[in-house]
C-alpha atoms as a PDB file:
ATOM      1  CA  UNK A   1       0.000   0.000   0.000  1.00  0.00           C
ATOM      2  CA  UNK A   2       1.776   3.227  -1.466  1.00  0.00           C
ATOM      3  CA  UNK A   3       1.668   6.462   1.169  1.00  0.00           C
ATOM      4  CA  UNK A   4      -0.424   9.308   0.630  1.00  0.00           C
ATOM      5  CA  UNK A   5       3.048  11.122   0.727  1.00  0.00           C
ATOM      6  CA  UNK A   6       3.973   9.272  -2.685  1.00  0.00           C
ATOM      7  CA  UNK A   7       1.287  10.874  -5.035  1.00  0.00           C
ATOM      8  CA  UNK A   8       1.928  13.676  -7.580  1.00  0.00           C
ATOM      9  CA  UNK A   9       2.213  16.940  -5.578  1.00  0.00           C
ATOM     10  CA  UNK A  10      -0.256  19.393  -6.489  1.00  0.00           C
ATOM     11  CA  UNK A  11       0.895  22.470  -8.336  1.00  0.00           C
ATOM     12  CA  UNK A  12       0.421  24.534  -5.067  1.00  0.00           C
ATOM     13  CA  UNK A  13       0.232  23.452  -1.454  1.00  0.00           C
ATOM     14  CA  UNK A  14      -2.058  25.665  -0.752  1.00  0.00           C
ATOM     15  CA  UNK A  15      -4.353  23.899  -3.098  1.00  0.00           C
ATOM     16  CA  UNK A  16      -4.187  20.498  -1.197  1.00  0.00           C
ATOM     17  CA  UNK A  17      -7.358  20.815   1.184  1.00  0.00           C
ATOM     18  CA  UNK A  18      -5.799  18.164   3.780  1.00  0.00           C
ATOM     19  CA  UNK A  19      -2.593  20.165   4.195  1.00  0.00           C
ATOM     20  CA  UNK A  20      -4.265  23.462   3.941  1.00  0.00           C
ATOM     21  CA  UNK A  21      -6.020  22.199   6.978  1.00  0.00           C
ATOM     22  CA  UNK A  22      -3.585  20.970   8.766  1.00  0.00           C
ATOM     23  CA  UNK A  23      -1.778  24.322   8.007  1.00  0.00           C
ATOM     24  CA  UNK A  24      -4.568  25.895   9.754  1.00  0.00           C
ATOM     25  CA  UNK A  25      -4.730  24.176  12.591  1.00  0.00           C
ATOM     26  CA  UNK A  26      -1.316  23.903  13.326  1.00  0.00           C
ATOM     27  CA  UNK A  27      -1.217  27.700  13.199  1.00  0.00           C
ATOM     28  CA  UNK A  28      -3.976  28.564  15.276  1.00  0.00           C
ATOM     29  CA  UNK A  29      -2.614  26.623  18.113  1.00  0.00           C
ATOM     30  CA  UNK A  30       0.433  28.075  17.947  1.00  0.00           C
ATOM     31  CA  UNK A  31      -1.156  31.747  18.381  1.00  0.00           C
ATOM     32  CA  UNK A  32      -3.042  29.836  21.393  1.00  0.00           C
ATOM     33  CA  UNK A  33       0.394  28.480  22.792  1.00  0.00           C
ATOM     34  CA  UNK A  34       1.366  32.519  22.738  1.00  0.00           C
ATOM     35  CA  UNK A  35      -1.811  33.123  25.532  1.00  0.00           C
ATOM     36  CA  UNK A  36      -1.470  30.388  27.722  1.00  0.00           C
ATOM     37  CA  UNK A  37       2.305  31.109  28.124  1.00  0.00           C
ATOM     38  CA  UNK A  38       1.162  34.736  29.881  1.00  0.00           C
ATOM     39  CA  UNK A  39      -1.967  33.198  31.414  1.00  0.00           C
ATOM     40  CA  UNK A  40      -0.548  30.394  33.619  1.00  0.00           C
ATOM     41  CA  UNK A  41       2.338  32.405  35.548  1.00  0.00           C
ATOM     42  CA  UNK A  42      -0.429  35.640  35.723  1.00  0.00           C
ATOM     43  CA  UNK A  43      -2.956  32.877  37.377  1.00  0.00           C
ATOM     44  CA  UNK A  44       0.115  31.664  39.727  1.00  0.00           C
ATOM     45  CA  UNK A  45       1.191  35.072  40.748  1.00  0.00           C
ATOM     46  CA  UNK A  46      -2.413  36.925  40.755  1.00  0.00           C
ATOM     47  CA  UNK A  47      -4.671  34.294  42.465  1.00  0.00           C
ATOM     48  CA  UNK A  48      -2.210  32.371  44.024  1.00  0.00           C
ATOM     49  CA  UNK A  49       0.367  34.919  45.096  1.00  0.00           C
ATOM     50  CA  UNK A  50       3.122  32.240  43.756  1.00  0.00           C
ATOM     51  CA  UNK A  51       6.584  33.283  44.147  1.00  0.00           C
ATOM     52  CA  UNK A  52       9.436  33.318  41.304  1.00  0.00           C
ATOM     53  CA  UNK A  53      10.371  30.125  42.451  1.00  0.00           C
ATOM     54  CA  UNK A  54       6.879  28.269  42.155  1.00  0.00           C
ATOM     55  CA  UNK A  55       6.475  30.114  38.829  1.00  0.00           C
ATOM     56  CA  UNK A  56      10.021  28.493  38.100  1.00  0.00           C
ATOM     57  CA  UNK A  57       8.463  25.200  38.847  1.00  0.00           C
ATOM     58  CA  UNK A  58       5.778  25.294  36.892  1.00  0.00           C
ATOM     59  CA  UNK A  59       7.655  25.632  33.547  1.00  0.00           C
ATOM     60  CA  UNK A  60       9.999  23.073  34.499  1.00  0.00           C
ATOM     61  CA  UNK A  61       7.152  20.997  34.906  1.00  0.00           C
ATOM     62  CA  UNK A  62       6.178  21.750  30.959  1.00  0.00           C
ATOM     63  CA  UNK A  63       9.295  20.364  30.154  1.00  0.00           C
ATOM     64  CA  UNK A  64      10.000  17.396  32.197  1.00  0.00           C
ATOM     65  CA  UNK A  65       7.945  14.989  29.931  1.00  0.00           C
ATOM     66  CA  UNK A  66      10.785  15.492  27.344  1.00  0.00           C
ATOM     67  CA  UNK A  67      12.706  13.440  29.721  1.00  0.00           C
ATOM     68  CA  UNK A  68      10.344  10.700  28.584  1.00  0.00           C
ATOM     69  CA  UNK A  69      10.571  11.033  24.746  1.00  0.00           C
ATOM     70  CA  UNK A  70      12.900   7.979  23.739  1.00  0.00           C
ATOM     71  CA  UNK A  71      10.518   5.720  25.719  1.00  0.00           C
ATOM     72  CA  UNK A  72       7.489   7.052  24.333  1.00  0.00           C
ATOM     73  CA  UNK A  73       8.917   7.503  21.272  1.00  0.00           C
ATOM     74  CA  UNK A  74       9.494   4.114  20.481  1.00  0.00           C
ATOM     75  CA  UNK A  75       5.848   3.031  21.565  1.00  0.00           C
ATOM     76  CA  UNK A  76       4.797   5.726  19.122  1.00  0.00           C
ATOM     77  CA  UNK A  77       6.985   4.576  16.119  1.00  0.00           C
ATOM     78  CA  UNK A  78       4.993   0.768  16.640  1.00  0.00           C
ATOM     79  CA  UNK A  79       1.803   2.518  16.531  1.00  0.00           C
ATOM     80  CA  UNK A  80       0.454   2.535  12.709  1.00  0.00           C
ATOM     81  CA  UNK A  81      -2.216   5.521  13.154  1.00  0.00           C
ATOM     82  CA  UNK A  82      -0.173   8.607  14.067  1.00  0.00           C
ATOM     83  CA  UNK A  83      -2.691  10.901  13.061  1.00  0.00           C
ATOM     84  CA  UNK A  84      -5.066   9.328  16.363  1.00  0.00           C
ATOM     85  CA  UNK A  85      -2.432   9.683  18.817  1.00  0.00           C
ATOM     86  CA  UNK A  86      -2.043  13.666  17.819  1.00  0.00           C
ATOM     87  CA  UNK A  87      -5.746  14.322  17.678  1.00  0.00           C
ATOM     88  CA  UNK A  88      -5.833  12.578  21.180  1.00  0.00           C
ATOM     89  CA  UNK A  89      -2.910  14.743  22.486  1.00  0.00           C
ATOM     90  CA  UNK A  90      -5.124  17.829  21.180  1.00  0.00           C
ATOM     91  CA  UNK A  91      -8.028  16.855  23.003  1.00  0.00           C
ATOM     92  CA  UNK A  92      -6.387  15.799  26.247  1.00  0.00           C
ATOM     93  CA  UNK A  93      -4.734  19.047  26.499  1.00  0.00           C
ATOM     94  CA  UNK A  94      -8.419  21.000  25.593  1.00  0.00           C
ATOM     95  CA  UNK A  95      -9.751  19.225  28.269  1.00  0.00           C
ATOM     96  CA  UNK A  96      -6.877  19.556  30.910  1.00  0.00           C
ATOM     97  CA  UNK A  97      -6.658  23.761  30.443  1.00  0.00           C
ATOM     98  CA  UNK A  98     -10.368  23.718  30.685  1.00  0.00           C
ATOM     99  CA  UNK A  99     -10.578  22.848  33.979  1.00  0.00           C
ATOM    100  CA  UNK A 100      -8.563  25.918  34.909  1.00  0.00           C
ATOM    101  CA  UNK A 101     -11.046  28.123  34.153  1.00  0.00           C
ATOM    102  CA  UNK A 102     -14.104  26.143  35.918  1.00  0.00           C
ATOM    103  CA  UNK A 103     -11.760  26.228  38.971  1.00  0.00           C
ATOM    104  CA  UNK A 104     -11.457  30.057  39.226  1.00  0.00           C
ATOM    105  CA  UNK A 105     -14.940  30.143  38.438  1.00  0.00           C
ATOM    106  CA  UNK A 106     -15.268  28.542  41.639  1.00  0.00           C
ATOM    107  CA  UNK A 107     -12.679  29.880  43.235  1.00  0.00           C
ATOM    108  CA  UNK A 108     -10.879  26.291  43.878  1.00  0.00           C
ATOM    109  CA  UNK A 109      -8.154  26.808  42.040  1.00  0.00           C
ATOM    110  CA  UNK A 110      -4.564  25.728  43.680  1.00  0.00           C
ATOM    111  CA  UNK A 111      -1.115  25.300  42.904  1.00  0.00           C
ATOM    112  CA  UNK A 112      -0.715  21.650  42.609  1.00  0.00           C
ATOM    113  CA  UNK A 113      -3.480  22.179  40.290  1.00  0.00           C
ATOM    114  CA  UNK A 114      -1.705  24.485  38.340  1.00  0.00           C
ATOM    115  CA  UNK A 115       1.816  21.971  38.032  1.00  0.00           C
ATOM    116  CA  UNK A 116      -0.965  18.885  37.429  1.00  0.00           C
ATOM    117  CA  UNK A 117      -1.922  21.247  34.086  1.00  0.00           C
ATOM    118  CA  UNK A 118       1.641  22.046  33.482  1.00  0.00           C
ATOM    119  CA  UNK A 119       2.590  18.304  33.595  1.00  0.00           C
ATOM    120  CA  UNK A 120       0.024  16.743  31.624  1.00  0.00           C
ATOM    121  CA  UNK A 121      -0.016  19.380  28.877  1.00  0.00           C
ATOM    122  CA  UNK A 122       3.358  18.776  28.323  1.00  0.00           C
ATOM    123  CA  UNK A 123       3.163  15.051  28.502  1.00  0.00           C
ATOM    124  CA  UNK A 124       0.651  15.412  25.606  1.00  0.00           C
ATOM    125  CA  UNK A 125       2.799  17.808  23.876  1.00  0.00           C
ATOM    126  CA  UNK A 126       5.529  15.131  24.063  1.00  0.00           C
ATOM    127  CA  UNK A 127       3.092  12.775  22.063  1.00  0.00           C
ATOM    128  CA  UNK A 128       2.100  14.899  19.734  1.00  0.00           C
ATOM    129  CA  UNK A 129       5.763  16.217  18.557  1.00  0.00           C
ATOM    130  CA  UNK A 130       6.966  12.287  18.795  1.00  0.00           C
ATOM    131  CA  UNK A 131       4.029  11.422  16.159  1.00  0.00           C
ATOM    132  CA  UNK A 132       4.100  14.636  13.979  1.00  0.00           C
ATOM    133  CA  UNK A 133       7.266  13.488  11.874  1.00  0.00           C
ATOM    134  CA  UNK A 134       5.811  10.708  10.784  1.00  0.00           C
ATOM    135  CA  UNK A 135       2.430  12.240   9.915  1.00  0.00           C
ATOM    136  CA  UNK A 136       3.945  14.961   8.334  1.00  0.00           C
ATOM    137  CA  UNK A 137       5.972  12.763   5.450  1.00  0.00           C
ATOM    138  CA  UNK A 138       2.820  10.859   4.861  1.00  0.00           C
ATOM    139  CA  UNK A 139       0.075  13.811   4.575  1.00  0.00           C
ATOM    140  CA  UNK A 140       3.153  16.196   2.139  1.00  0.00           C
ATOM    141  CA  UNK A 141       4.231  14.743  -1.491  1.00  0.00           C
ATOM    142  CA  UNK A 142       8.386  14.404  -0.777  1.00  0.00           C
ATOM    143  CA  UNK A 143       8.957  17.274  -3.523  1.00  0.00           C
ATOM    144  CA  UNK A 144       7.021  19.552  -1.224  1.00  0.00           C
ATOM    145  CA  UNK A 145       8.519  19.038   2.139  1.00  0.00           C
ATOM    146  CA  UNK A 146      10.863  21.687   1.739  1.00  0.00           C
ATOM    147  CA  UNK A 147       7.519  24.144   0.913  1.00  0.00           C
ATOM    148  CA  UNK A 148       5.730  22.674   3.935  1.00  0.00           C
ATOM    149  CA  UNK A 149       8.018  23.401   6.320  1.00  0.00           C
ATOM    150  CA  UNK A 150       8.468  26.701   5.025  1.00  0.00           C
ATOM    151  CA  UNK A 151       4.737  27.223   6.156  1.00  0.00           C
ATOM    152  CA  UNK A 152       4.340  25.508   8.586  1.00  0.00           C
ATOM    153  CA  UNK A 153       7.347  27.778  10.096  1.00  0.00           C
ATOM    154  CA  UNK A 154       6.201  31.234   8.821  1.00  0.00           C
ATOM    155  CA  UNK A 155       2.684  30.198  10.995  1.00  0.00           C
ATOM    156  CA  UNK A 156       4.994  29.298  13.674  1.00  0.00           C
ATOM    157  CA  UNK A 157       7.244  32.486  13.290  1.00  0.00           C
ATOM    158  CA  UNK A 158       4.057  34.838  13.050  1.00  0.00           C
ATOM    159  CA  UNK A 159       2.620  33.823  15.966  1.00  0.00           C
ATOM    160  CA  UNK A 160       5.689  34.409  18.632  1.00  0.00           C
ATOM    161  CA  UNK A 161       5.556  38.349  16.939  1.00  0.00           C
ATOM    162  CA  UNK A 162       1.643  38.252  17.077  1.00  0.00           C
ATOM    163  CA  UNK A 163       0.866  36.244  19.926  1.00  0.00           C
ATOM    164  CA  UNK A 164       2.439  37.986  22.876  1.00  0.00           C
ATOM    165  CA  UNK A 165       0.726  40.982  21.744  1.00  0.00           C
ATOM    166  CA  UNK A 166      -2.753  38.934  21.053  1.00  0.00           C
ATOM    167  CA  UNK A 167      -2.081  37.207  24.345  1.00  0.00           C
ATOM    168  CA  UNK A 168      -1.572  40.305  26.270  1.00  0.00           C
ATOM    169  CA  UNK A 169      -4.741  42.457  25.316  1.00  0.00           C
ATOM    170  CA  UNK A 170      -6.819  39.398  25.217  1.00  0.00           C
ATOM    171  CA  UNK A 171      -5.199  38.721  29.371  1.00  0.00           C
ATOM    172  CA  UNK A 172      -5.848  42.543  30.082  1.00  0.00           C
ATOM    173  CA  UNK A 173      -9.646  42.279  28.442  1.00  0.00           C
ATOM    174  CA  UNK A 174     -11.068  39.149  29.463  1.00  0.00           C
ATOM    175  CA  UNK A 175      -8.631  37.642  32.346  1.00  0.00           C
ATOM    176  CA  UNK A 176      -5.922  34.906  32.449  1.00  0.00           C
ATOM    177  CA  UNK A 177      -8.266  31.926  32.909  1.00  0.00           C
ATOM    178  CA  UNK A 178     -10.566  33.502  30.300  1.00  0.00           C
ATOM    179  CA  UNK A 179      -7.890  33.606  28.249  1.00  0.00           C
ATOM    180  CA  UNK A 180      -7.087  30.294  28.664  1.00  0.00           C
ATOM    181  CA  UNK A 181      -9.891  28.944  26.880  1.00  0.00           C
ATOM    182  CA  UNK A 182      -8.516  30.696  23.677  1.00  0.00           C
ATOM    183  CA  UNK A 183      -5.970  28.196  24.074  1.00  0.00           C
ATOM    184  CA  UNK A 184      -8.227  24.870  24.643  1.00  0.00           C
ATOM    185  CA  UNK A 185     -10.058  26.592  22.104  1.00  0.00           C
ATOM    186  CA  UNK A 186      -7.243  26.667  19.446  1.00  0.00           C
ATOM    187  CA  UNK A 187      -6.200  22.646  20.671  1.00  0.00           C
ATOM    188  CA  UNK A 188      -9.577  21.573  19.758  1.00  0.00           C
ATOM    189  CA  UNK A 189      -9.567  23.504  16.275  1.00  0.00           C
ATOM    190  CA  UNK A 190      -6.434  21.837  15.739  1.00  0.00           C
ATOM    191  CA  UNK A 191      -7.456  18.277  16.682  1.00  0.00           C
ATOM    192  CA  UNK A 192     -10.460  19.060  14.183  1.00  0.00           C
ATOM    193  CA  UNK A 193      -8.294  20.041  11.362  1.00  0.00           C
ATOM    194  CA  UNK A 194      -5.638  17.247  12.016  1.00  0.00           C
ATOM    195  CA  UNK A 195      -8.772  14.694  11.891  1.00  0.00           C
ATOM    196  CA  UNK A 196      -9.738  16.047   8.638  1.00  0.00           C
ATOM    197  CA  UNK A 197      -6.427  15.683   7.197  1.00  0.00           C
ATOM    198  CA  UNK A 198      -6.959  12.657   5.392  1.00  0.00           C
ATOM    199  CA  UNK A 199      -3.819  11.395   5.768  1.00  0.00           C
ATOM    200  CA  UNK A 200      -4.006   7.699   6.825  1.00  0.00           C
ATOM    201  CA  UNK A 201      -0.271   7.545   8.015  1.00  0.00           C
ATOM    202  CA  UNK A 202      -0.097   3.525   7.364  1.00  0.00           C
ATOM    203  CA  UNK A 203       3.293   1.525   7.168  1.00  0.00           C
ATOM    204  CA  UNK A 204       5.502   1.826   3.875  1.00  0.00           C
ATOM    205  CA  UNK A 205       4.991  -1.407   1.748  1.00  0.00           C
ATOM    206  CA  UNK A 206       8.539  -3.875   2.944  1.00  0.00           C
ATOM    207  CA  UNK A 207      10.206  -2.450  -0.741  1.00  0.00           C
ATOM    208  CA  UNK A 208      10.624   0.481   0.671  1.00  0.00           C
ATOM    209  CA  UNK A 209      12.158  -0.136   3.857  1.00  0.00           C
ATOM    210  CA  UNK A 210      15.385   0.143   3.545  1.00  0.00           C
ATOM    211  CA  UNK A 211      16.410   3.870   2.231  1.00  0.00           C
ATOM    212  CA  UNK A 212      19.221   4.157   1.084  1.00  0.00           C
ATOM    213  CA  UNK A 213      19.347   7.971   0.337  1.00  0.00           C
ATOM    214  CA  UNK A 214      17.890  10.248   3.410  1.00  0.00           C
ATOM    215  CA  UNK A 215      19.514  12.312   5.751  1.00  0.00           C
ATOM    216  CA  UNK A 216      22.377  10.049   6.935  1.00  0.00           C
ATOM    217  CA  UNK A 217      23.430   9.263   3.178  1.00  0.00           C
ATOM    218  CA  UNK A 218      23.746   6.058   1.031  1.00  0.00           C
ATOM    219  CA  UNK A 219      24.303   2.541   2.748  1.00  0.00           C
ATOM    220  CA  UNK A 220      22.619   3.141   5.970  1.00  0.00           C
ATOM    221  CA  UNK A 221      19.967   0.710   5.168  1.00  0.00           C
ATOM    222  CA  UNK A 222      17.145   2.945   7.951  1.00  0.00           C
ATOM    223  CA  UNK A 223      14.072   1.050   8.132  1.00  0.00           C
ATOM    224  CA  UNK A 224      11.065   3.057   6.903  1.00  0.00           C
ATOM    225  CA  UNK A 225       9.716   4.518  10.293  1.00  0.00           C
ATOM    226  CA  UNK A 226      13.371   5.974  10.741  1.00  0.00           C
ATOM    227  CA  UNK A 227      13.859   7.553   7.284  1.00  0.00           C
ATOM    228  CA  UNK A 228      10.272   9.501   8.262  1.00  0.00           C
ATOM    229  CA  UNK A 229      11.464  10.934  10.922  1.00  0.00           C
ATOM    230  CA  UNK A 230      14.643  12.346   9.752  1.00  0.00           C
ATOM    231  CA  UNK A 231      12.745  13.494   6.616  1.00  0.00           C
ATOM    232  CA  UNK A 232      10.153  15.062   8.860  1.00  0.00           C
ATOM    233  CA  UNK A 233      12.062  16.183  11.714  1.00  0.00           C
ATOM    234  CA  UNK A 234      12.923  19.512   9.750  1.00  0.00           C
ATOM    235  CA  UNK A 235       9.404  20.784  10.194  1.00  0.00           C
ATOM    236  CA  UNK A 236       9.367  22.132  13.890  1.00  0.00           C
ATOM    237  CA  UNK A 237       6.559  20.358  15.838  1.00  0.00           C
ATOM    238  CA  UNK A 238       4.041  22.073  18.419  1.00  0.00           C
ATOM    239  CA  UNK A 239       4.369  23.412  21.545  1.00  0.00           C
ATOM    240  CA  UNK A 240       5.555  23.225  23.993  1.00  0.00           C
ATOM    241  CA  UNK A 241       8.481  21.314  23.325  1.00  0.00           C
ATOM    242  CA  UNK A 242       9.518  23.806  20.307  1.00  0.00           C
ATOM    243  CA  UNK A 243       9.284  26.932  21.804  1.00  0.00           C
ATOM    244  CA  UNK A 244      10.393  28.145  25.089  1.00  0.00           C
ATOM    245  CA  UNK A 245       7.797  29.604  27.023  1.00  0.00           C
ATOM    246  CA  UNK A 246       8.981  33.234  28.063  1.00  0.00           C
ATOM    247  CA  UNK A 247       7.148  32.974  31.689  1.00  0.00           C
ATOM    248  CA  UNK A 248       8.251  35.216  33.968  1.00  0.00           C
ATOM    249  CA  UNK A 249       7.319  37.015  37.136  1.00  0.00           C
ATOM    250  CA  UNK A 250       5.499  40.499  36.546  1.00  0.00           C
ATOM    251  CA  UNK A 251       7.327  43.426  38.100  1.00  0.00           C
END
């Protein structure tokens, strides 16, 4: 069974509806990425009074789940639907920064709360950059993975000069945890978009298993699930894990 990946690219990418809307969800969260990384430490600090040390803490806590990559990574690279593990990663972190909100609402908000949402949306971050890769070389022709990434990148690179600035009025306007739903907002529109990308993601046919021409050169002999991700690994995946969130204390 040939890859979606190995049909005739389309004169345009922007006239490919599945990466078009992958395109637009992949931007969108990243614009959401911009709010929550000024909403969480503003909900620490504000509400909780949370010192520059607990604020500390609670990006390291982001993070940590990178610790876990190889491990997960290799779970991910036996799993033959990629595209269902990163919709799942959307949703679960939707549904984890929603329940910031509903706790301010009531007023029950804590800190541990605050490092659980930390910690699991970077977890889920972690699965979603571990399965994009792979995803990516099957959903983009190979002649166009240069122009994908270019994309994909100028989203990304518009929304850390955007974002702050979107992030900031819509903090100052509607509140941090308010603003936090802009961001489960923007994972769910992504996990929509991804769903709808069409691109199946199922193992290469054994022919084409061995590559001997990717980005470690002839005679390397990579199996297939290898050669995607170096060919892949060029586009930068989602957050948090490709951006480092600027969260500081406010003066």
């Amino acid at each position: 069974m040939s890859s979606l990946a190995d049909t005739a690219a389309p004169a345009s990418l922007w006239q490919d509806g599945r990466f078009v809307r992958f395109w637009a969800g992949q931007s969108v969260s990243q614009f959401g990425d911009r709010i929550s990384e000024l909403a969480l430490p503003l909900i620490a600090v504000v509400s909780l009074d949370a010192s520059a040390g607990q604020v500390a803490w609670l990006t390291a806590l982001v993070w940590a789940p990178n610790l876990l990559a190889i491990v997960l990574g290799a779970w991910v690279d036996h799993r033959p639907h990629k595209r269902r593990l990163m919709v799942a990663a959307d949703l679960i972190r939707a549904c984890v920064l929603l329940t910031l909100p509903a706790a301010c609402l009531w007023g029950t908000v804590t800190l541990p709360h605050l490092y659980a949402v930390a910690l699991l949306t970077g977890a889920a971050a972690v699965l979603f950059n571990t399965a994009y890769p792979p995803f990516f070389a099957h959903l983009v022709p190979r002649s166009s993975y240069v122009d994908a990434n270019s994309k994909l990148s100028a989203g990304r690179s518009a929304s850390f000069v955007v974002g702050p600035a979107v992030g900031g009025a819509l903090v100052q306007a509607l509140t941090a945890p308010v603003a936090v739903v802009a961001d489960a907002l923007s994972f769910l529109a992504s996990a929509a978009c991804s769903g709808r990308s069409g691109a199946t993601n199922q193992p290469s046919p054994p022919q084409e298993r061995q590559s001997p021409h990717c980005c470690g050169g002839p005679g390397r002999g990579w199996s297939s699930s290898s050669t995607t991700r170096c060919c892949g690994r060029a586009s930068a995946a989602r957050r948090p894990s490709t951006s480092s969130p600027s969260w500081r204390v406010p003066a």
